[in-house]
PDB file of N, CA and C in Angstrom:
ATOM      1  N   UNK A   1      -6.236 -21.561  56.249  1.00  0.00           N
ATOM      2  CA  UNK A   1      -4.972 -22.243  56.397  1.00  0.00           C
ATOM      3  C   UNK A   1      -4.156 -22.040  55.119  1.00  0.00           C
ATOM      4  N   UNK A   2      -2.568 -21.333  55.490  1.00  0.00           N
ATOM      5  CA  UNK A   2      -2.262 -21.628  54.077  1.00  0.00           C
ATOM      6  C   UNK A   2      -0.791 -22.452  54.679  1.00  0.00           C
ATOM      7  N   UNK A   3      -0.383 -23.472  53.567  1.00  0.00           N
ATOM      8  CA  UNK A   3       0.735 -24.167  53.776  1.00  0.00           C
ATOM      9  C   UNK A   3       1.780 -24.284  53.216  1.00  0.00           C
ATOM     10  N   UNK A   4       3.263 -24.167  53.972  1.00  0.00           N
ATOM     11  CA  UNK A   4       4.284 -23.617  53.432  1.00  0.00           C
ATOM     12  C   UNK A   4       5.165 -25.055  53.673  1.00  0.00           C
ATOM     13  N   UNK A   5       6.106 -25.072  52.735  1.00  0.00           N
ATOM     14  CA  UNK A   5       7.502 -25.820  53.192  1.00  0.00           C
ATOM     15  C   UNK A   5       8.314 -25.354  54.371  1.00  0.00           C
ATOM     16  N   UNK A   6       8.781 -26.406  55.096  1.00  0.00           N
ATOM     17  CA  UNK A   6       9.817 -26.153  56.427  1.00  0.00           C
ATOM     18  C   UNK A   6      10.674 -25.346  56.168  1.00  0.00           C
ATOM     19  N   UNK A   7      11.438 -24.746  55.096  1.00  0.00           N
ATOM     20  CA  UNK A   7      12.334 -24.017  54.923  1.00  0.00           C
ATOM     21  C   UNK A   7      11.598 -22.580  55.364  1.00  0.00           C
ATOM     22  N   UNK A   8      10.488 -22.281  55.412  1.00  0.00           N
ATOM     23  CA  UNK A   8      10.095 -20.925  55.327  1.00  0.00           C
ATOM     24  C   UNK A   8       9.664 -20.949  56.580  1.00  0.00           C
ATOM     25  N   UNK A   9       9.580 -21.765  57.690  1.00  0.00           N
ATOM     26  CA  UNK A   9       9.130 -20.868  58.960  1.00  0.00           C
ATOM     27  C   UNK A   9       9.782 -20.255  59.326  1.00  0.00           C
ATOM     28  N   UNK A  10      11.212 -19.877  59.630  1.00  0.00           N
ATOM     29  CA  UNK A  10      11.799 -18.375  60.350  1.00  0.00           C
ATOM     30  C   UNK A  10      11.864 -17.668  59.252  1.00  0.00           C
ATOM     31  N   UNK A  11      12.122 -17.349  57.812  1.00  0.00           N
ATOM     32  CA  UNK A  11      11.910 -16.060  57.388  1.00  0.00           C
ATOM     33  C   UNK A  11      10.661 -15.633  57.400  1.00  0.00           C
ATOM     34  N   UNK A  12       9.361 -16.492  57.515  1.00  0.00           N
ATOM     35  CA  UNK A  12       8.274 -16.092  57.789  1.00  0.00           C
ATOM     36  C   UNK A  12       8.118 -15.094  59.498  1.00  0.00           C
ATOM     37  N   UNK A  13       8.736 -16.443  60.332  1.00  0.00           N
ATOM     38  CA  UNK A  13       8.390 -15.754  61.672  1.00  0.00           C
ATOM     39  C   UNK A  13       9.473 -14.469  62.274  1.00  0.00           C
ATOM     40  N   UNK A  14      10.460 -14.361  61.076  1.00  0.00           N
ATOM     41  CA  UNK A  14      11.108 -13.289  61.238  1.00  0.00           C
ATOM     42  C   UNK A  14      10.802 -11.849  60.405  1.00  0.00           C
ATOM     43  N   UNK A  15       9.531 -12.155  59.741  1.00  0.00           N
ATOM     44  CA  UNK A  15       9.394 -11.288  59.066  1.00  0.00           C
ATOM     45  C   UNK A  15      10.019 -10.777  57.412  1.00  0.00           C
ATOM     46  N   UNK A  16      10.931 -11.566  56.912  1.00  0.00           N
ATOM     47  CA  UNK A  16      11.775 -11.633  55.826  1.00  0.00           C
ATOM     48  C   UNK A  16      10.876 -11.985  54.679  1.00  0.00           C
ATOM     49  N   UNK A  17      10.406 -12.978  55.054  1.00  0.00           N
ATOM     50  CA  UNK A  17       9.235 -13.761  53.908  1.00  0.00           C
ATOM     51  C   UNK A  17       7.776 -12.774  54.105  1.00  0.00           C
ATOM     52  N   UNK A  18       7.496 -12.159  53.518  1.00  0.00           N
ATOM     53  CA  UNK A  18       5.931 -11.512  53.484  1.00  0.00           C
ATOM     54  C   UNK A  18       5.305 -11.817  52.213  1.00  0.00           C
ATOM     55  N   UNK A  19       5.551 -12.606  51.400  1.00  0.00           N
ATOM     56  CA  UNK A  19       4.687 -12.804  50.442  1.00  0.00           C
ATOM     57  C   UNK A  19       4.427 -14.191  49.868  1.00  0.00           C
ATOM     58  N   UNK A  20       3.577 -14.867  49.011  1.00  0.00           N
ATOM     59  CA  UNK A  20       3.079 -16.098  49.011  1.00  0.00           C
ATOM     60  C   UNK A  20       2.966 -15.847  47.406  1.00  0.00           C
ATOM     61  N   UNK A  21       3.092 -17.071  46.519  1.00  0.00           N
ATOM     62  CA  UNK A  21       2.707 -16.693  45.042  1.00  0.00           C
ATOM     63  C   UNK A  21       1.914 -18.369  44.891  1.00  0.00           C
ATOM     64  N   UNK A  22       0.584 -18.714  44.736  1.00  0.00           N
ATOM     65  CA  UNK A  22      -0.267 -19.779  44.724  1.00  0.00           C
ATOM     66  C   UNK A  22      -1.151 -19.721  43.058  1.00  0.00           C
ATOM     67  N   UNK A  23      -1.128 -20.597  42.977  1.00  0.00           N
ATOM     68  CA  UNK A  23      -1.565 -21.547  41.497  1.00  0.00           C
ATOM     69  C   UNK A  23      -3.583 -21.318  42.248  1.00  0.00           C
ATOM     70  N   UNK A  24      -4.236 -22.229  41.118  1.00  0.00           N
ATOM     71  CA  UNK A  24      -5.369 -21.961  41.293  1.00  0.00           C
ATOM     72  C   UNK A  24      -6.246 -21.093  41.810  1.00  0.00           C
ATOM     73  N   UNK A  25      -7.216 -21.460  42.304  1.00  0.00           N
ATOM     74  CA  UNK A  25      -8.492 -20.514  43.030  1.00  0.00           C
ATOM     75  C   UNK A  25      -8.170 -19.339  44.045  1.00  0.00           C
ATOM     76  N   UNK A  26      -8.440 -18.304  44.158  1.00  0.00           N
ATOM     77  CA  UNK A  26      -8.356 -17.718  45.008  1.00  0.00           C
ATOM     78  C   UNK A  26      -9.209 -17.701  46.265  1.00  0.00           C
ATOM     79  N   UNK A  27      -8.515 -18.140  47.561  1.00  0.00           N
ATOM     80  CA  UNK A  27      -8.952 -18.456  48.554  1.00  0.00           C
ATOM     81  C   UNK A  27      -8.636 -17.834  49.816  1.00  0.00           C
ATOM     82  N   UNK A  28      -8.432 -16.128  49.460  1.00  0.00           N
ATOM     83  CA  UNK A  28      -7.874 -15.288  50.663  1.00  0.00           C
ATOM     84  C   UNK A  28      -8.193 -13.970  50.296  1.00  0.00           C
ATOM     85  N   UNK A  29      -8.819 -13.539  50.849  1.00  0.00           N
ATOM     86  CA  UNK A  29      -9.293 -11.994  51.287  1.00  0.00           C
ATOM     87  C   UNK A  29      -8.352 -11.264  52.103  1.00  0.00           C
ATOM     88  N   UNK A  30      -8.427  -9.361  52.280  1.00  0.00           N
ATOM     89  CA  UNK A  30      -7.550  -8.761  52.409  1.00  0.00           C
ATOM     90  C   UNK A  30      -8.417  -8.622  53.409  1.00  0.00           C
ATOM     91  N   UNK A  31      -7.377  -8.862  55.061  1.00  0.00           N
ATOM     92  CA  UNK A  31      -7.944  -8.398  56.627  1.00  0.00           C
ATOM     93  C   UNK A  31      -8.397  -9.795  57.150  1.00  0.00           C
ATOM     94  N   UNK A  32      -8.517 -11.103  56.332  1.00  0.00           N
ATOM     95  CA  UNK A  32      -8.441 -12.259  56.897  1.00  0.00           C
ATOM     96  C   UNK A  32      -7.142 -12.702  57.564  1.00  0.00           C
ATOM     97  N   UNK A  33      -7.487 -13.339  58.804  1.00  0.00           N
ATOM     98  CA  UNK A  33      -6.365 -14.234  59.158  1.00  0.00           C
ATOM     99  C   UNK A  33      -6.490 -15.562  59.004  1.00  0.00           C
ATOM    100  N   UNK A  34      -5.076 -16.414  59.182  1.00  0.00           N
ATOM    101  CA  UNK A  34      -4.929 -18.047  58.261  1.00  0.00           C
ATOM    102  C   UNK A  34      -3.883 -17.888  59.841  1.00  0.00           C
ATOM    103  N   UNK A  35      -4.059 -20.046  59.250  1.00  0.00           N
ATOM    104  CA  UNK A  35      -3.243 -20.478  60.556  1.00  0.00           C
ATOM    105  C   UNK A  35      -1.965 -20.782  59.073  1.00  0.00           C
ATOM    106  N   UNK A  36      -0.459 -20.820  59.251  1.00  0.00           N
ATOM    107  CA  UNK A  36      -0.061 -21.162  58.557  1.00  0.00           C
ATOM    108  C   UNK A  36       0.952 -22.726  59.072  1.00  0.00           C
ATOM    109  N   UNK A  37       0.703 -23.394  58.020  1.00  0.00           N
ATOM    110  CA  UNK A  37       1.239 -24.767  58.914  1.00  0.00           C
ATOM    111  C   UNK A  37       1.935 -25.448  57.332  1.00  0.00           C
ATOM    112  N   UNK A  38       2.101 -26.555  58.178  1.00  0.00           N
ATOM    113  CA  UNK A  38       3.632 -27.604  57.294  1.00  0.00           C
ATOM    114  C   UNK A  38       2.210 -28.542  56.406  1.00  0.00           C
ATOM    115  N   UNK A  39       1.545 -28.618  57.048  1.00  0.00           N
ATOM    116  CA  UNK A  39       0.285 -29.765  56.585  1.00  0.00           C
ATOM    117  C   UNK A  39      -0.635 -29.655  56.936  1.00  0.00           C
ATOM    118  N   UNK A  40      -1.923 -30.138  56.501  1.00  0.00           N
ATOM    119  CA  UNK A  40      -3.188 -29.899  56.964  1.00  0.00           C
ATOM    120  C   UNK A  40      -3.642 -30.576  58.650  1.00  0.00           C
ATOM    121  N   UNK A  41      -2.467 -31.403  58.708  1.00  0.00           N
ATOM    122  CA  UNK A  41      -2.607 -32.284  60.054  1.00  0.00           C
ATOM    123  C   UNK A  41      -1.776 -31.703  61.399  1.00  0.00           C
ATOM    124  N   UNK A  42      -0.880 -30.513  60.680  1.00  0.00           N
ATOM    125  CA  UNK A  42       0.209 -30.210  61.145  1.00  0.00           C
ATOM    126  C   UNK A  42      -0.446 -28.918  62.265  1.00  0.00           C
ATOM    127  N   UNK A  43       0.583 -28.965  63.623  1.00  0.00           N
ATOM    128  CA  UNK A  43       0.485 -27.808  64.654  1.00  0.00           C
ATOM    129  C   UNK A  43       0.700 -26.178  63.793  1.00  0.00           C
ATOM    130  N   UNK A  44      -0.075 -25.292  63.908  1.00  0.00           N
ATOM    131  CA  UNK A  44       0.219 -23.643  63.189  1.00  0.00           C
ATOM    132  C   UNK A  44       1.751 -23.771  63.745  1.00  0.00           C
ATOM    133  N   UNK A  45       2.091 -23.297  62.860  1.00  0.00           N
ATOM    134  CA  UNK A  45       3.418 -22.672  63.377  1.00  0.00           C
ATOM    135  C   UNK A  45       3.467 -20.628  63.551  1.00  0.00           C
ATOM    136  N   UNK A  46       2.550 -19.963  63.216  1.00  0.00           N
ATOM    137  CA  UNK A  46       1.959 -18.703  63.276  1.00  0.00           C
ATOM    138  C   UNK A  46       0.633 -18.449  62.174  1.00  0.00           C
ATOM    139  N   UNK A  47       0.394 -17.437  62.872  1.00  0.00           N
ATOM    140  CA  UNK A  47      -1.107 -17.045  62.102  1.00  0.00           C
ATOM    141  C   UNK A  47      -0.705 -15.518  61.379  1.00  0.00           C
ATOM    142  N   UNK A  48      -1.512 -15.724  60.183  1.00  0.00           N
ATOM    143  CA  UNK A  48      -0.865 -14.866  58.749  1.00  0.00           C
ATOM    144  C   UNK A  48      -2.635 -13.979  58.626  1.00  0.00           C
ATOM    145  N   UNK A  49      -2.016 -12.037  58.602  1.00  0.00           N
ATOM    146  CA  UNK A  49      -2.550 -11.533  57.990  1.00  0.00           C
ATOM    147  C   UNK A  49      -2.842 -11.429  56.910  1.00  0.00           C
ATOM    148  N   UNK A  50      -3.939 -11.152  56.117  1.00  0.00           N
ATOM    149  CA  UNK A  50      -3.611 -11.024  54.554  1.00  0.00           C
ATOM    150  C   UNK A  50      -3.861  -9.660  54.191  1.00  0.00           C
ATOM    151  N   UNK A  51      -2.974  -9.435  53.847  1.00  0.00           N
ATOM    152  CA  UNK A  51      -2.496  -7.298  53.319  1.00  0.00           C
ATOM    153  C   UNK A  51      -2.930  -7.631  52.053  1.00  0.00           C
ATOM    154  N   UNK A  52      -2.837  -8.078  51.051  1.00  0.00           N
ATOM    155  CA  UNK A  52      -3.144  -7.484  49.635  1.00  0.00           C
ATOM    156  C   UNK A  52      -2.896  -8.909  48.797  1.00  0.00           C
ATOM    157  N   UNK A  53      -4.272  -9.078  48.337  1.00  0.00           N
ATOM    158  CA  UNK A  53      -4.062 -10.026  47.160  1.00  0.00           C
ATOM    159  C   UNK A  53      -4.290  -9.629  45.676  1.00  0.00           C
ATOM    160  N   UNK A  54      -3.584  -9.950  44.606  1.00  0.00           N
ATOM    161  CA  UNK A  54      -3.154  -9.673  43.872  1.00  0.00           C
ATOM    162  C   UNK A  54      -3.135 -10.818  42.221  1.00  0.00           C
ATOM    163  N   UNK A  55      -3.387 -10.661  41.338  1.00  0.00           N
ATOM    164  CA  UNK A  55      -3.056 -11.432  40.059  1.00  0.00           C
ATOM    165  C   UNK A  55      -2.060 -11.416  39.018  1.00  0.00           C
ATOM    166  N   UNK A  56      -1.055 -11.934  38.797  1.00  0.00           N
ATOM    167  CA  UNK A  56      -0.403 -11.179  37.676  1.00  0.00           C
ATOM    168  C   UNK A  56       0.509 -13.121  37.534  1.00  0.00           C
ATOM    169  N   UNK A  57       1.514 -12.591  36.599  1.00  0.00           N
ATOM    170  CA  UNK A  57       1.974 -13.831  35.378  1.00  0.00           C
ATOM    171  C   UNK A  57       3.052 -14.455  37.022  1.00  0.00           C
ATOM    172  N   UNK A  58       3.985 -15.292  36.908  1.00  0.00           N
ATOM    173  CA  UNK A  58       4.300 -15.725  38.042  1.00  0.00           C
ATOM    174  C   UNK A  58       5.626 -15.162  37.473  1.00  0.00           C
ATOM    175  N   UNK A  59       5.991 -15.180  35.832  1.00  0.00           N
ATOM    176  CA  UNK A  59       7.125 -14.609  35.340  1.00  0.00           C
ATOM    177  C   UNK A  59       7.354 -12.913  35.495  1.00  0.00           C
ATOM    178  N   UNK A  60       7.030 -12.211  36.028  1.00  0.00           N
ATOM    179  CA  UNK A  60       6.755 -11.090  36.368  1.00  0.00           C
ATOM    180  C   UNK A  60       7.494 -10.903  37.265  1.00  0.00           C
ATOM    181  N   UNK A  61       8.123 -11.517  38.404  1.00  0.00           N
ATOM    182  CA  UNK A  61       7.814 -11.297  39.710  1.00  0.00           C
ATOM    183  C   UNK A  61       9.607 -10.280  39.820  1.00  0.00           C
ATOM    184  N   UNK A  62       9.147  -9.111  40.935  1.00  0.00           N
ATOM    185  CA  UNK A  62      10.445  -8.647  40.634  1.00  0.00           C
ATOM    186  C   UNK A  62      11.726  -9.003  41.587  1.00  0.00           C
ATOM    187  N   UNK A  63      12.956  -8.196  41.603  1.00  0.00           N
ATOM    188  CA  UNK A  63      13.706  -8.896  43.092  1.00  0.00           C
ATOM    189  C   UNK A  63      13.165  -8.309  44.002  1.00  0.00           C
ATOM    190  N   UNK A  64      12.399  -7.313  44.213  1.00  0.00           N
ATOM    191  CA  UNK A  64      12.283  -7.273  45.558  1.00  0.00           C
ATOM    192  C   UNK A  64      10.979  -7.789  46.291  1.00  0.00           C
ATOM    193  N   UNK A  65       9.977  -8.222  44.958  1.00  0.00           N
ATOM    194  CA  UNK A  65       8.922  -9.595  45.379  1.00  0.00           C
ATOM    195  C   UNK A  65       9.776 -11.075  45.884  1.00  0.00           C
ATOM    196  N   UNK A  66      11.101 -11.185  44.694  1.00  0.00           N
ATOM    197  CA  UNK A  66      11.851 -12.619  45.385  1.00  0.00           C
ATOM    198  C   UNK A  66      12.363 -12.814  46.780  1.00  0.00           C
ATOM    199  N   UNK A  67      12.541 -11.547  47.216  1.00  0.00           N
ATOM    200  CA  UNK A  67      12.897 -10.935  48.540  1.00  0.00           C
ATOM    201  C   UNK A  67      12.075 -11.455  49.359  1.00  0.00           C
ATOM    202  N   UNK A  68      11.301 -10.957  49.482  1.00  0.00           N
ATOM    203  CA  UNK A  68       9.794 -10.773  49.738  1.00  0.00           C
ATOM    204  C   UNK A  68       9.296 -11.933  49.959  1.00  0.00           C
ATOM    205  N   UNK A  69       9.184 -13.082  49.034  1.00  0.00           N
ATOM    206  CA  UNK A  69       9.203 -14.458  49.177  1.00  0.00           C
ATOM    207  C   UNK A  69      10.167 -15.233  49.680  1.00  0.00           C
ATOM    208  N   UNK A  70      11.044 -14.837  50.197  1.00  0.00           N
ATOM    209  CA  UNK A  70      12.090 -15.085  51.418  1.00  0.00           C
ATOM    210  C   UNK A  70      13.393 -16.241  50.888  1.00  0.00           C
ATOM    211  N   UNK A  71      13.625 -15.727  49.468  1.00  0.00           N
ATOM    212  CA  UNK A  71      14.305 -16.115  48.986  1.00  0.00           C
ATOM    213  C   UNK A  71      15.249 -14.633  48.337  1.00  0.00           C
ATOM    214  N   UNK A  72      17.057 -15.017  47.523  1.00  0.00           N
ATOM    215  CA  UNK A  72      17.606 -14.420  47.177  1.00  0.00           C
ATOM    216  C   UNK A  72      17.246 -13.455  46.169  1.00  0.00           C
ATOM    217  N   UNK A  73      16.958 -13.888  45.146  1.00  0.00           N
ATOM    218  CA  UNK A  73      16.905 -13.344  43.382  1.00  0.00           C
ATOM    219  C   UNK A  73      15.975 -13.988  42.794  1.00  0.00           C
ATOM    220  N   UNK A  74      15.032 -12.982  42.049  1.00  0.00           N
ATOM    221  CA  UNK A  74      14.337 -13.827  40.972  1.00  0.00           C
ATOM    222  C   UNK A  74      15.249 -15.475  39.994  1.00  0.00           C
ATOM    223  N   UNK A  75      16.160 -15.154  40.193  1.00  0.00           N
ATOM    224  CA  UNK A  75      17.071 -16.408  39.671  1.00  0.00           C
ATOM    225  C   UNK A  75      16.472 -17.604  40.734  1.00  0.00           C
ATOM    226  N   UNK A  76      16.999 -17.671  41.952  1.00  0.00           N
ATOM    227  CA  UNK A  76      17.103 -18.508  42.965  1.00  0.00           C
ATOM    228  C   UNK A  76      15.106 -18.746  43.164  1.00  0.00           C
ATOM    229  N   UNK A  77      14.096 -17.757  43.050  1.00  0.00           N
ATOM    230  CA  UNK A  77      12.723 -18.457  42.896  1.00  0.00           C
ATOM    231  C   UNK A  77      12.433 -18.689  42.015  1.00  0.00           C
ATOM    232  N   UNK A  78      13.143 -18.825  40.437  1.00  0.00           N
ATOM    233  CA  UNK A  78      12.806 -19.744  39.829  1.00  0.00           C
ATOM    234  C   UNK A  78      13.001 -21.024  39.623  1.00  0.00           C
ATOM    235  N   UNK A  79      14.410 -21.357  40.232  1.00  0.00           N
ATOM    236  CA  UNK A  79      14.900 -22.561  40.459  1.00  0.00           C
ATOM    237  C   UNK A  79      13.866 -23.203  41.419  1.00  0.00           C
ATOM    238  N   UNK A  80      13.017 -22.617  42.589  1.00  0.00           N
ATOM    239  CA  UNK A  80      12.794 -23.189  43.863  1.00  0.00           C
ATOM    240  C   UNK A  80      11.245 -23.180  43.280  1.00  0.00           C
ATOM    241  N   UNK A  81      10.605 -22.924  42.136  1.00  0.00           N
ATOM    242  CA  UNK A  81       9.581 -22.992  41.816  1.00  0.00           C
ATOM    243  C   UNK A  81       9.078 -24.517  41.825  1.00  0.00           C
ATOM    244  N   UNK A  82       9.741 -25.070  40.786  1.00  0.00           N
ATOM    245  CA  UNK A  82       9.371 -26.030  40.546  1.00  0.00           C
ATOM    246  C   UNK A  82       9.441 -27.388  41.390  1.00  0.00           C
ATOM    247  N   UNK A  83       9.756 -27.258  42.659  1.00  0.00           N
ATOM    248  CA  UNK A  83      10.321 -27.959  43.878  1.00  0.00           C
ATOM    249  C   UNK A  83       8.853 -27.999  44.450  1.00  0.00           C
ATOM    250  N   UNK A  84       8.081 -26.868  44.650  1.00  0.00           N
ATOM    251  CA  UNK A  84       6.321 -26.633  45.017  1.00  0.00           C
ATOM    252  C   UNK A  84       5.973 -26.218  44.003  1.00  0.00           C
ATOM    253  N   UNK A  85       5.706 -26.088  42.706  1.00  0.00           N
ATOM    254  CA  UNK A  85       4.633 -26.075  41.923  1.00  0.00           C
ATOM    255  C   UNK A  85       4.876 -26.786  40.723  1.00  0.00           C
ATOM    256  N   UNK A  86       5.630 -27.554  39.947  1.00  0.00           N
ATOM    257  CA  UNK A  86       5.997 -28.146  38.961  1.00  0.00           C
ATOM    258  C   UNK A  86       6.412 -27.054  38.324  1.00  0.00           C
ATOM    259  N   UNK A  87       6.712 -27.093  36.792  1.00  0.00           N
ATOM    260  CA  UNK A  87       7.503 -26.405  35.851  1.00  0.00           C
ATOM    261  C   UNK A  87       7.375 -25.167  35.831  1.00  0.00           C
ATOM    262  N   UNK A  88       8.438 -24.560  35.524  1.00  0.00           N
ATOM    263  CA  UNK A  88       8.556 -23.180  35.172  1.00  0.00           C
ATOM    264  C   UNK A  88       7.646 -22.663  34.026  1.00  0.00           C
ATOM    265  N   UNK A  89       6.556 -21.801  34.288  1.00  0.00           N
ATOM    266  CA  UNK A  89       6.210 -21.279  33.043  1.00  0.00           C
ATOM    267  C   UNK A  89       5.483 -19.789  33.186  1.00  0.00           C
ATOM    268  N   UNK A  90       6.966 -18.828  33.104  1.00  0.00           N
ATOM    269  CA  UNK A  90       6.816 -17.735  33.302  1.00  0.00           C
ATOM    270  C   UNK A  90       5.097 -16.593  32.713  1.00  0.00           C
ATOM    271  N   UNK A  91       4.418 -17.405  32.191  1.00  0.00           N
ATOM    272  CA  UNK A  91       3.203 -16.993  31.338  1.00  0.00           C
ATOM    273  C   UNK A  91       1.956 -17.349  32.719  1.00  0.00           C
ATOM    274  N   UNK A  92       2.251 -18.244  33.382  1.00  0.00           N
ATOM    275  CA  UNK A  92       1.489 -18.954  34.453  1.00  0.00           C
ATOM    276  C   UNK A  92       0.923 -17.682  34.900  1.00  0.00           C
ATOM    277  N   UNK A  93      -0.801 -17.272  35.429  1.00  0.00           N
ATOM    278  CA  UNK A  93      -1.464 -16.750  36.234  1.00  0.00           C
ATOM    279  C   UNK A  93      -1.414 -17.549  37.316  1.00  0.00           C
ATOM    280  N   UNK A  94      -0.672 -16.411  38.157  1.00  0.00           N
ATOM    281  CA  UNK A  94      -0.765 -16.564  40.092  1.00  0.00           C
ATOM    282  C   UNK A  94      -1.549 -15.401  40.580  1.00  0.00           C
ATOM    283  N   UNK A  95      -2.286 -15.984  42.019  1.00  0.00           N
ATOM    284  CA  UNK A  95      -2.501 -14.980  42.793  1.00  0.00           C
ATOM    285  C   UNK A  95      -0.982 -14.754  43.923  1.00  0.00           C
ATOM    286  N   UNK A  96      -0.492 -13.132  43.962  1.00  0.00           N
ATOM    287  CA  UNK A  96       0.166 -12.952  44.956  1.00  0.00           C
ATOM    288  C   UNK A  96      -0.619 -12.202  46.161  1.00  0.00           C
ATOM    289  N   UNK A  97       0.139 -13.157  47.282  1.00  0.00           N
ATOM    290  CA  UNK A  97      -0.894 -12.797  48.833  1.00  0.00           C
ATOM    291  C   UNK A  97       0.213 -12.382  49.459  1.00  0.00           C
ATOM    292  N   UNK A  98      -0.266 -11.163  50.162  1.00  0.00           N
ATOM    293  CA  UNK A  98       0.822 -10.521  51.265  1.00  0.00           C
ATOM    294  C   UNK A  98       0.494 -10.702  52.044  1.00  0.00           C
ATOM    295  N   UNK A  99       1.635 -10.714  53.329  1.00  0.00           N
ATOM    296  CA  UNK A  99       0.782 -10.760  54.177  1.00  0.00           C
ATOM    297  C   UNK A  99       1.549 -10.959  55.396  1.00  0.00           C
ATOM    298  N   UNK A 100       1.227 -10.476  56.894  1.00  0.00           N
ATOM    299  CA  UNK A 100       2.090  -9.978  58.263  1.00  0.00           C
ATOM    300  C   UNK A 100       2.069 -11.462  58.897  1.00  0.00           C
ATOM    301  N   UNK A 101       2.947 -11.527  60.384  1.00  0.00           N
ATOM    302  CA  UNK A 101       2.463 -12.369  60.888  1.00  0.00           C
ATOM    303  C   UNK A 101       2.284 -11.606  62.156  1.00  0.00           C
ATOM    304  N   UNK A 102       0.509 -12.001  62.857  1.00  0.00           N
ATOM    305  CA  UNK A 102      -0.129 -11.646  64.075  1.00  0.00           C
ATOM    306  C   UNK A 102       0.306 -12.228  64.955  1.00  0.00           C
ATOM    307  N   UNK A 103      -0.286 -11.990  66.277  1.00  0.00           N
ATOM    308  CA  UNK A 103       0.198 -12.727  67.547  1.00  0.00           C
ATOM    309  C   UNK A 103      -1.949 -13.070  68.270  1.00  0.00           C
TER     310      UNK A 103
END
């Protein structure tokens, strides 16, 4: 299961959003599928391939990863960072998860 804010189910289910950038443990393998939902209590709203997971600083990320994360500009996901993960701190180790949505 991985869980997203309401803003991201249609660029997800449209395909716009393909990428995920998550804090702690790594908990996704490449060729697994996830239900992706609003909450742990919550109905899937689609089920997520995982193409390629990845490590690097969260300050790294380029525009066409911000893209990718189904937002405008590295400008506009840093603002929206701290809304789901607390403070900005471009030094931060993330795993980035790619990844399709199946049927």
């Amino acid at each position: 299961m991985i869980l997203f804010k309401k803003r991201f189910i249609e660029p997800i289910l449209s395909g716009q959003k393909t990428q995920t950038r998550r804090t702690g443990k790594k908990r996704w393998n490449v060729g697994s599928v996830h239900q992706a939902r609003l909450s742990y209590y919550s109905k899937p709203f689609a089920r997520l391939r995982i193409l390629d997971v990845r490590r690097e600083r969260v300050g790294d990320i380029s525009e066409a990863d911000a893209k990718a994360e189904g937002v405008g500009s590295v400008e506009e996901f840093v603002k929206l960072w701290p809304e789901i993960n607390g403070d900005w701190d471009p030094d931060l180790d993330i795993w980035v998860v790619e990844f399709e949505v199946v049927s």
